[in-house]
N, C-alpha and C. Protein backbone atom coordinates (compact mmCIF):
# COMPACT_ATOMS: atom_id res chain seq x y z
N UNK A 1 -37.56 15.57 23.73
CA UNK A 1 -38.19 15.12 22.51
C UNK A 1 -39.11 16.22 22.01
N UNK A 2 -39.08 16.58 20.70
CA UNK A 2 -40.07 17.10 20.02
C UNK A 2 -41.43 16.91 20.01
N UNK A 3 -42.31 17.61 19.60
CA UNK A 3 -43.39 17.24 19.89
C UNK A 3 -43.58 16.59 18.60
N UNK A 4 -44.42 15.20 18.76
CA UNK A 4 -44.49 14.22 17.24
C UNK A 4 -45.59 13.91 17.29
N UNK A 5 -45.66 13.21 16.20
CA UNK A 5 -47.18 13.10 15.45
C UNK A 5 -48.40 13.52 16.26
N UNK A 6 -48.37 14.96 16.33
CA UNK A 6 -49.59 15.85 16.70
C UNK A 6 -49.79 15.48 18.03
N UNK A 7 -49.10 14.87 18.65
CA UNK A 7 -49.64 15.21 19.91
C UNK A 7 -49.12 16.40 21.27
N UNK A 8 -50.21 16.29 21.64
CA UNK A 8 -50.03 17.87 22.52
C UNK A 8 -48.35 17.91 23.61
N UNK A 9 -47.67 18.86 23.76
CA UNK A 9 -46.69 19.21 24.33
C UNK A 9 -46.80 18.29 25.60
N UNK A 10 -47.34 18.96 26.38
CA UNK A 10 -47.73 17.77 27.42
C UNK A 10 -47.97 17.09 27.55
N UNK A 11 -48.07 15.82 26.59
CA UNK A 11 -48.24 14.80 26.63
C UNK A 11 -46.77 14.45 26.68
N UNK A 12 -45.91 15.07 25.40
CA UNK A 12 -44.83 14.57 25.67
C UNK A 12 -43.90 14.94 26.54
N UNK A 13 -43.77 15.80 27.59
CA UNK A 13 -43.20 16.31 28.55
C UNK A 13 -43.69 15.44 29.68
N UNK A 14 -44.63 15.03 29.61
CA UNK A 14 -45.07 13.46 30.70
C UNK A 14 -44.42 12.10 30.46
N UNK A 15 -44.76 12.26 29.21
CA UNK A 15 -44.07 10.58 28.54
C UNK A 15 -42.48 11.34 28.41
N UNK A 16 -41.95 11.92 28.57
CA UNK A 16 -40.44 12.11 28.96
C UNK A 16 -39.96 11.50 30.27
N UNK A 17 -40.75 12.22 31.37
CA UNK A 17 -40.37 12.54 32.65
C UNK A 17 -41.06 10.79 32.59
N UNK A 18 -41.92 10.38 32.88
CA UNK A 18 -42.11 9.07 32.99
C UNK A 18 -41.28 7.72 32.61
N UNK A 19 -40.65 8.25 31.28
CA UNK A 19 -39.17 7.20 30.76
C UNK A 19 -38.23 7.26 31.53
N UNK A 20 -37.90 8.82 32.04
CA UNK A 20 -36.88 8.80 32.71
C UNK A 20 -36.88 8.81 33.75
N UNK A 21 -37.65 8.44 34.54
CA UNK A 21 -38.63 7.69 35.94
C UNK A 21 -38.07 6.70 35.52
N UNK A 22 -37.89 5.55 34.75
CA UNK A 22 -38.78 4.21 34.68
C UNK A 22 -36.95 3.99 34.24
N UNK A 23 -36.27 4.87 33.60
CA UNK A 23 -34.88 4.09 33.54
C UNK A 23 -33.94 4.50 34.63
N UNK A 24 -34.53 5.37 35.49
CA UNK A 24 -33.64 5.78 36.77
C UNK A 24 -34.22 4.08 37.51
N UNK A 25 -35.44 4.36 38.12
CA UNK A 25 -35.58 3.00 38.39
C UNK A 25 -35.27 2.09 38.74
N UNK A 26 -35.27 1.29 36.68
CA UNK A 26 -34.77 0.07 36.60
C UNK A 26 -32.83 -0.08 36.65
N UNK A 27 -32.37 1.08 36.89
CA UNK A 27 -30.94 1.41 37.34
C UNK A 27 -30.56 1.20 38.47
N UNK A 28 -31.81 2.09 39.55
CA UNK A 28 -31.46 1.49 40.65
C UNK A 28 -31.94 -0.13 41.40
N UNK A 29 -33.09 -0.62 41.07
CA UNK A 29 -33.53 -1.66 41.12
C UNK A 29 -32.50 -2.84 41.05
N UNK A 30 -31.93 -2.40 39.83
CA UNK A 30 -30.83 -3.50 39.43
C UNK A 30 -29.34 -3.52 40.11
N UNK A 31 -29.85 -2.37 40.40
CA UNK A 31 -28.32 -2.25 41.59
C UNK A 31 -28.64 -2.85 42.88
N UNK A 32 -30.08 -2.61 43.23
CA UNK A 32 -30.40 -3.42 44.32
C UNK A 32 -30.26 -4.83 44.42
N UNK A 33 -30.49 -5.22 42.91
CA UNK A 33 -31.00 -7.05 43.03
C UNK A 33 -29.10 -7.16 42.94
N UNK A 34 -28.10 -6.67 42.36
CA UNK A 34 -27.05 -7.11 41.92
C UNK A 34 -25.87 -7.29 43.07
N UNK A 35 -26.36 -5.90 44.08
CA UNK A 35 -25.54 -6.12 45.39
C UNK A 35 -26.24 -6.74 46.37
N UNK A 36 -27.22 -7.49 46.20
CA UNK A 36 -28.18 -8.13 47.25
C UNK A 36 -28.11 -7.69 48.33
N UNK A 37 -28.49 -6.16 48.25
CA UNK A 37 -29.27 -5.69 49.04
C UNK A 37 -30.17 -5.76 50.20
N UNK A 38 -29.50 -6.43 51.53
CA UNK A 38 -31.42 -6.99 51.96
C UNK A 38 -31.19 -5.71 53.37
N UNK A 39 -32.61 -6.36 53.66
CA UNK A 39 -33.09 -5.31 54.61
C UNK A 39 -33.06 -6.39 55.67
N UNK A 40 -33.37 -5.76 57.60
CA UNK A 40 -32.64 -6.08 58.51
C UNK A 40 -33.93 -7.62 59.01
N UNK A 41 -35.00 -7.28 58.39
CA UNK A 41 -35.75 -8.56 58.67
C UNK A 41 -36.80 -9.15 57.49
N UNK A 42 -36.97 -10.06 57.39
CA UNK A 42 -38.24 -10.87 56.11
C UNK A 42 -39.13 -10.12 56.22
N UNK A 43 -39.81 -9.46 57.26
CA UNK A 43 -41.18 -8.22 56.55
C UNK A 43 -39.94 -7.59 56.12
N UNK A 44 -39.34 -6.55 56.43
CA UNK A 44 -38.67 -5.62 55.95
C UNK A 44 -38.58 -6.14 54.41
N UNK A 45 -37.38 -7.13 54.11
CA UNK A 45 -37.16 -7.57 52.91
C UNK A 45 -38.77 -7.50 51.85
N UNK A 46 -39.91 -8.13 52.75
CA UNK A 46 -40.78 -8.17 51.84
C UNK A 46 -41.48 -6.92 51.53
N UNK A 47 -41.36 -5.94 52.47
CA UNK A 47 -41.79 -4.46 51.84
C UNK A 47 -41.09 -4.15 51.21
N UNK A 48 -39.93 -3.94 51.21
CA UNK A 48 -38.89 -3.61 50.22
C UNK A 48 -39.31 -4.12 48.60
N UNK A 49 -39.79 -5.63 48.34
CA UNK A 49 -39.60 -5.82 47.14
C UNK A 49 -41.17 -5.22 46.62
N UNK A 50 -42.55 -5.54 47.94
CA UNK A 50 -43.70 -5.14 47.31
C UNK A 50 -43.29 -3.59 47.36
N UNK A 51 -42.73 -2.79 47.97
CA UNK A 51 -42.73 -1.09 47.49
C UNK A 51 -42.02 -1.14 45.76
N UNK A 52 -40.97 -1.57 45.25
CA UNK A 52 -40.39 -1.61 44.11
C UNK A 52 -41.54 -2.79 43.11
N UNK A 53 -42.18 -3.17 43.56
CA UNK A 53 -43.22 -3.84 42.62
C UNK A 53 -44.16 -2.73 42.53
N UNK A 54 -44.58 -2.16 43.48
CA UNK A 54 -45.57 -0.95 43.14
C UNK A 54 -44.83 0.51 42.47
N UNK A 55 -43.73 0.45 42.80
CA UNK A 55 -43.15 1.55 41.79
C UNK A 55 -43.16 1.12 40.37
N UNK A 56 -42.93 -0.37 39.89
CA UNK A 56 -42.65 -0.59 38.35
C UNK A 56 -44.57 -0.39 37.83
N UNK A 57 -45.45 -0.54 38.65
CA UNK A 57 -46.45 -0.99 38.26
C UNK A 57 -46.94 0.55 37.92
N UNK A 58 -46.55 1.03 38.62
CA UNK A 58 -47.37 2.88 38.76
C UNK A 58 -46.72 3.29 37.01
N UNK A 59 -44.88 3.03 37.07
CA UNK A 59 -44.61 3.74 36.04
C UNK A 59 -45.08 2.60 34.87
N UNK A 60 -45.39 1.33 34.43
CA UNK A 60 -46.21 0.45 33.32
C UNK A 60 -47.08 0.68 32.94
N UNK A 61 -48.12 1.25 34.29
CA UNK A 61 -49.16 2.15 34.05
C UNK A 61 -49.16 3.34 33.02
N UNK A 62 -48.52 4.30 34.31
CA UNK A 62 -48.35 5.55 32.74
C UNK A 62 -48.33 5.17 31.87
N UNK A 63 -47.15 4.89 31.80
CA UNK A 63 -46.31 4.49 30.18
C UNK A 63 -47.02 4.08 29.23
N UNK A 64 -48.06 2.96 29.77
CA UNK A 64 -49.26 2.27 29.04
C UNK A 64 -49.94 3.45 28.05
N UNK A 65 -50.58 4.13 29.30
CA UNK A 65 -51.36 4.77 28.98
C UNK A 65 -51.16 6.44 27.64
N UNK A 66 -50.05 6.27 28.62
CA UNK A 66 -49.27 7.81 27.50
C UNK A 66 -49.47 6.92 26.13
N UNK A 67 -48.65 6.03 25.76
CA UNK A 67 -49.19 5.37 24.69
C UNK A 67 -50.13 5.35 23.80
N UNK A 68 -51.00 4.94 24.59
CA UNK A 68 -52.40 4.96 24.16
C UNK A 68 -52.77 6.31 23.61
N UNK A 69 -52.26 7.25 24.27
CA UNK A 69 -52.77 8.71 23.82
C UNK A 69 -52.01 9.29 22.73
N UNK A 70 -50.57 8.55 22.43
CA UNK A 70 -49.92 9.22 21.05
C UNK A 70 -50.33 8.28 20.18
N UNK A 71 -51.00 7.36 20.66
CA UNK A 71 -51.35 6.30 19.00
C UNK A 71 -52.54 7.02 18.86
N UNK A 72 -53.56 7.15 19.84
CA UNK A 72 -54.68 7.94 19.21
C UNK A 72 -54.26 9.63 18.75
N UNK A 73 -53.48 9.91 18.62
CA UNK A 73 -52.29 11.20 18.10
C UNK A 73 -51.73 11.09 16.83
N UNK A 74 -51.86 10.06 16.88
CA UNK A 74 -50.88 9.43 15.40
C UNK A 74 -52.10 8.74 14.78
N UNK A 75 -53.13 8.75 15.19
CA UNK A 75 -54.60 8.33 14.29
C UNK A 75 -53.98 6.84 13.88
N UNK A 76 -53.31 6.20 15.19
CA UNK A 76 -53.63 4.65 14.60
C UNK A 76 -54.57 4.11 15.76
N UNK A 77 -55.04 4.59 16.61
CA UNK A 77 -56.42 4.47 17.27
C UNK A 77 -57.25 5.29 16.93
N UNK A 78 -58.72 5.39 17.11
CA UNK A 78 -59.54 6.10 17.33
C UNK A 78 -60.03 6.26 19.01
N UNK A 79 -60.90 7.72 18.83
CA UNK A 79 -60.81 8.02 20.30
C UNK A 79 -61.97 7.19 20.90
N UNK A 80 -62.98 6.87 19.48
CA UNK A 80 -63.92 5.58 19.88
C UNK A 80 -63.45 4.20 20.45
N UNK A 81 -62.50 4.48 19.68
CA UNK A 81 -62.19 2.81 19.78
C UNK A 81 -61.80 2.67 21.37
N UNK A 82 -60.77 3.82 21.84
CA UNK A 82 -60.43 3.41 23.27
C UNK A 82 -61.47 3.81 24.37
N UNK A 83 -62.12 4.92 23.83
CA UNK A 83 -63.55 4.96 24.71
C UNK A 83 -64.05 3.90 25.04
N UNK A 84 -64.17 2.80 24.23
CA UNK A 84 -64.91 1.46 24.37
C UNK A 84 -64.16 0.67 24.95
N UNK A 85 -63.23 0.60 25.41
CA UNK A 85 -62.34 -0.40 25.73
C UNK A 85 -61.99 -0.21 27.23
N UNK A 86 -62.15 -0.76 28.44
CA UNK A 86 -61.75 -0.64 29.49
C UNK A 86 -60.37 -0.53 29.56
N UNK A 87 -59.40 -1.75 28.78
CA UNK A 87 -58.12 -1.99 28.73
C UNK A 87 -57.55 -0.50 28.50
N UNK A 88 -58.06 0.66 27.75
CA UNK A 88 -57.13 1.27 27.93
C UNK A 88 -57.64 2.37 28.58
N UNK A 89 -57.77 2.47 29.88
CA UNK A 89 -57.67 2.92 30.68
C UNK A 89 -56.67 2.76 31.80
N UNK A 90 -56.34 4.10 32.71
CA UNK A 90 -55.17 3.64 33.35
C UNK A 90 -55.75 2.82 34.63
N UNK A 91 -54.87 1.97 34.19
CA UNK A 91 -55.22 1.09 35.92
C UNK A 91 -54.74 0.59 37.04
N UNK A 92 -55.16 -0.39 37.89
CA UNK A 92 -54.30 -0.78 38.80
C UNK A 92 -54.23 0.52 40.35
N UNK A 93 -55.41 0.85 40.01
CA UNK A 93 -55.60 2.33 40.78
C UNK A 93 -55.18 1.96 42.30
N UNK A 94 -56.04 1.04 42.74
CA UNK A 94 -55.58 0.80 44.81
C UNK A 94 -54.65 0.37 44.47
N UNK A 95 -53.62 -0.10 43.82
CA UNK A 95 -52.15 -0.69 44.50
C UNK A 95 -51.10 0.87 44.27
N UNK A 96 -52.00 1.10 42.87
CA UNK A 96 -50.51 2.46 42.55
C UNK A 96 -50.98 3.87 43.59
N UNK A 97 -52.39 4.11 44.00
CA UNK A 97 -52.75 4.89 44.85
C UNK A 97 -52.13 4.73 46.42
N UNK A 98 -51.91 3.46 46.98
CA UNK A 98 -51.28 2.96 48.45
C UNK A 98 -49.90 3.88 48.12
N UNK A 99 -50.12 4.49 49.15
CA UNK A 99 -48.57 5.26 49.59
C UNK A 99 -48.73 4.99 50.99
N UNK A 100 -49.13 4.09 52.08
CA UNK A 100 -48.84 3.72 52.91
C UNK A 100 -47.45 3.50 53.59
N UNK A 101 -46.43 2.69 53.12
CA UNK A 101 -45.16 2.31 53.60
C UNK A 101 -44.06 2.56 52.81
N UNK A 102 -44.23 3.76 51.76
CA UNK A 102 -43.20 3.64 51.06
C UNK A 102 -42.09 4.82 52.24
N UNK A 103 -42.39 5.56 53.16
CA UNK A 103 -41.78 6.20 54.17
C UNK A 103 -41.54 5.07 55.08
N UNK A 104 -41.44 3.85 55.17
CA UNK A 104 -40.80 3.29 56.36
C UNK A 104 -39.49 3.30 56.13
N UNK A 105 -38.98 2.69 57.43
CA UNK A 105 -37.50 2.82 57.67
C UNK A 105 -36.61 1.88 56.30
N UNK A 106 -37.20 0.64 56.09
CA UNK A 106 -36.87 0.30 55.44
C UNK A 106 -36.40 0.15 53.93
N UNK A 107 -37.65 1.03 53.58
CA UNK A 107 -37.02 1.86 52.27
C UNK A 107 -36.43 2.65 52.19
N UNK A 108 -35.24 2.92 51.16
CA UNK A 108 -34.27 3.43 51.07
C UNK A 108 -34.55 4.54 50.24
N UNK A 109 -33.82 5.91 51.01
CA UNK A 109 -34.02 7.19 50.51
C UNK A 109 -34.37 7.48 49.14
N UNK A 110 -33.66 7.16 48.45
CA UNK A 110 -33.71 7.15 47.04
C UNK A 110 -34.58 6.07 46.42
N UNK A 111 -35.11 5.13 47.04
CA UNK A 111 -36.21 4.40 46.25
C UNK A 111 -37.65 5.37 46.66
N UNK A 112 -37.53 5.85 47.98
CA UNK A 112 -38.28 6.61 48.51
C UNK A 112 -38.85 7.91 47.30
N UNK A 113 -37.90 8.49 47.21
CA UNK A 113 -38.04 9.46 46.29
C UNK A 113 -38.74 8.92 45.14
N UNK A 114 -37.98 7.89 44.59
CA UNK A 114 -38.82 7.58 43.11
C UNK A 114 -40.50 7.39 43.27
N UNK A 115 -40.62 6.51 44.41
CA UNK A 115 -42.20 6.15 45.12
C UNK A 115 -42.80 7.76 44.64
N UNK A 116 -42.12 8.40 45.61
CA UNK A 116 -43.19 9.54 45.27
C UNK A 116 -43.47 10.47 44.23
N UNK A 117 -42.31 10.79 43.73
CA UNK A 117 -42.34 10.84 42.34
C UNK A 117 -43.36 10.31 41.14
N UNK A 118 -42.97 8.70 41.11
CA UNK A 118 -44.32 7.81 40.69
C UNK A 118 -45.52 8.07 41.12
N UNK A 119 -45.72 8.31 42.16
CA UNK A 119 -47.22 8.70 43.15
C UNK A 119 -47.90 10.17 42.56
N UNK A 120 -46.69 11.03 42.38
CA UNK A 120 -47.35 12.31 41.74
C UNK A 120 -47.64 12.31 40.08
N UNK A 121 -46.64 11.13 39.64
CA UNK A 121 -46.92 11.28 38.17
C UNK A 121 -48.01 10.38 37.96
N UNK A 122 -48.58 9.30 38.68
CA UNK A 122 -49.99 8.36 38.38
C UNK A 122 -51.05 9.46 38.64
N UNK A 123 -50.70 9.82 39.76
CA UNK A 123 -52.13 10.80 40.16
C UNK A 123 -52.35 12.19 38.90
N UNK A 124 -51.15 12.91 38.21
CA UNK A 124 -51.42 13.58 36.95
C UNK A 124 -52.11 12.98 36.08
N UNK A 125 -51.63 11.59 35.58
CA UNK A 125 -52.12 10.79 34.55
C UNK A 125 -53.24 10.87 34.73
N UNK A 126 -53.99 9.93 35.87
CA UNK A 126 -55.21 9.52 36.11
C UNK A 126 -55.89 11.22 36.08
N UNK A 127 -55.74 11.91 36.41
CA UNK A 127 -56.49 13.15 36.57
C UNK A 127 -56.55 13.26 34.48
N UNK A 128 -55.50 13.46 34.02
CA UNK A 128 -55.77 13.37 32.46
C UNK A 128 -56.55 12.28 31.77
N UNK A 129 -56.40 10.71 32.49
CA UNK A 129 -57.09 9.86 32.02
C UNK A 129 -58.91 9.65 32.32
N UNK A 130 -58.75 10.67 33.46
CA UNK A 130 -60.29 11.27 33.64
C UNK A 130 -61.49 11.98 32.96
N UNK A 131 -59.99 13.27 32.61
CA UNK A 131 -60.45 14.45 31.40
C UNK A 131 -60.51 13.86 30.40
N UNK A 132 -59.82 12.84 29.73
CA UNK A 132 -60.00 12.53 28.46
C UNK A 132 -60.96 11.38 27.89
N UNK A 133 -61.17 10.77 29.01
CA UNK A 133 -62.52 10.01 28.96
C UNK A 133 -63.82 10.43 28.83
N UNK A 134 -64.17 11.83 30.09
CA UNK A 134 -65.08 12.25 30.05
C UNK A 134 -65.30 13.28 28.74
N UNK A 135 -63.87 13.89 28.06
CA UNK A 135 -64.24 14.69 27.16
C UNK A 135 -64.87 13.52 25.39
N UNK A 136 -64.63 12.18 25.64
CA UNK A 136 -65.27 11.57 25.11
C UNK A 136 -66.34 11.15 24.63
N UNK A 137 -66.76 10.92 26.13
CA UNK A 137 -68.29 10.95 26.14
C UNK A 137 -69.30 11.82 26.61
């Protein structure tokens, strides 16, 4: 994608890589739920679905947030307006920060990958959603 309504390159080279995070994903996700997939015991099964709940949540996050930064790009926010607003900030920090079990046996290589993937692209965000707060105020 081009760079659009004024916002900086990197923003949209994030909100790229983050879409296409988020539709690899929900590709494989759905391949999971469609071949019912299970794992060899009920914890297992239940890490399995809380690791893919914390992957959708990490990339909703971004996504949120990139948002937020091309509408205030596109001057249909102000940078006041989201300064003031907790909501748009990125959040959900201790669940999308836990990288605890996404290396167990039970997760599968390739969901594995996305985990971390997601893990490096929240932790960019939040490092930008830092800078751009503080360059606020």
């Amino acid at each position: 994608m081009a760079q659009s309504s004024g916002s900086p390159a990197f923003f949209d080279k994030t909100y790229n890589e983050a879409l296409a995070l988020t539709e690899q994903a929900y590709v494989y996700l759905s391949e999971i739920r469609q071949n019912s997939i299970s794992a060899e015991s009920p914890t297992d099964e239940l890490r399995l679905r809380c690791e893919a709940f914390r992957l959708t949540t990490r990339l909703m996050q971004v996504i949120s947030w990139l948002l937020i930064q091309r509408a205030i790009h596109a001057g249909e926010l102000s940078a006041a307006e989201v300064a003031e607003g907790a909501q748009y900030r990125l959040g959900a920090t201790r669940v999308c920060l836990d990288d605890d079990q996404h290396r167990h046996r039970a997760i599968p290589a390739p969901m594995s990958d996305m985990l971390d993937r997601s893990l490096n692209l929240y932790i960019r965000v939040e490092r930008l959603d830092g800078l751009v707060h503080h360059s606020i105020h």
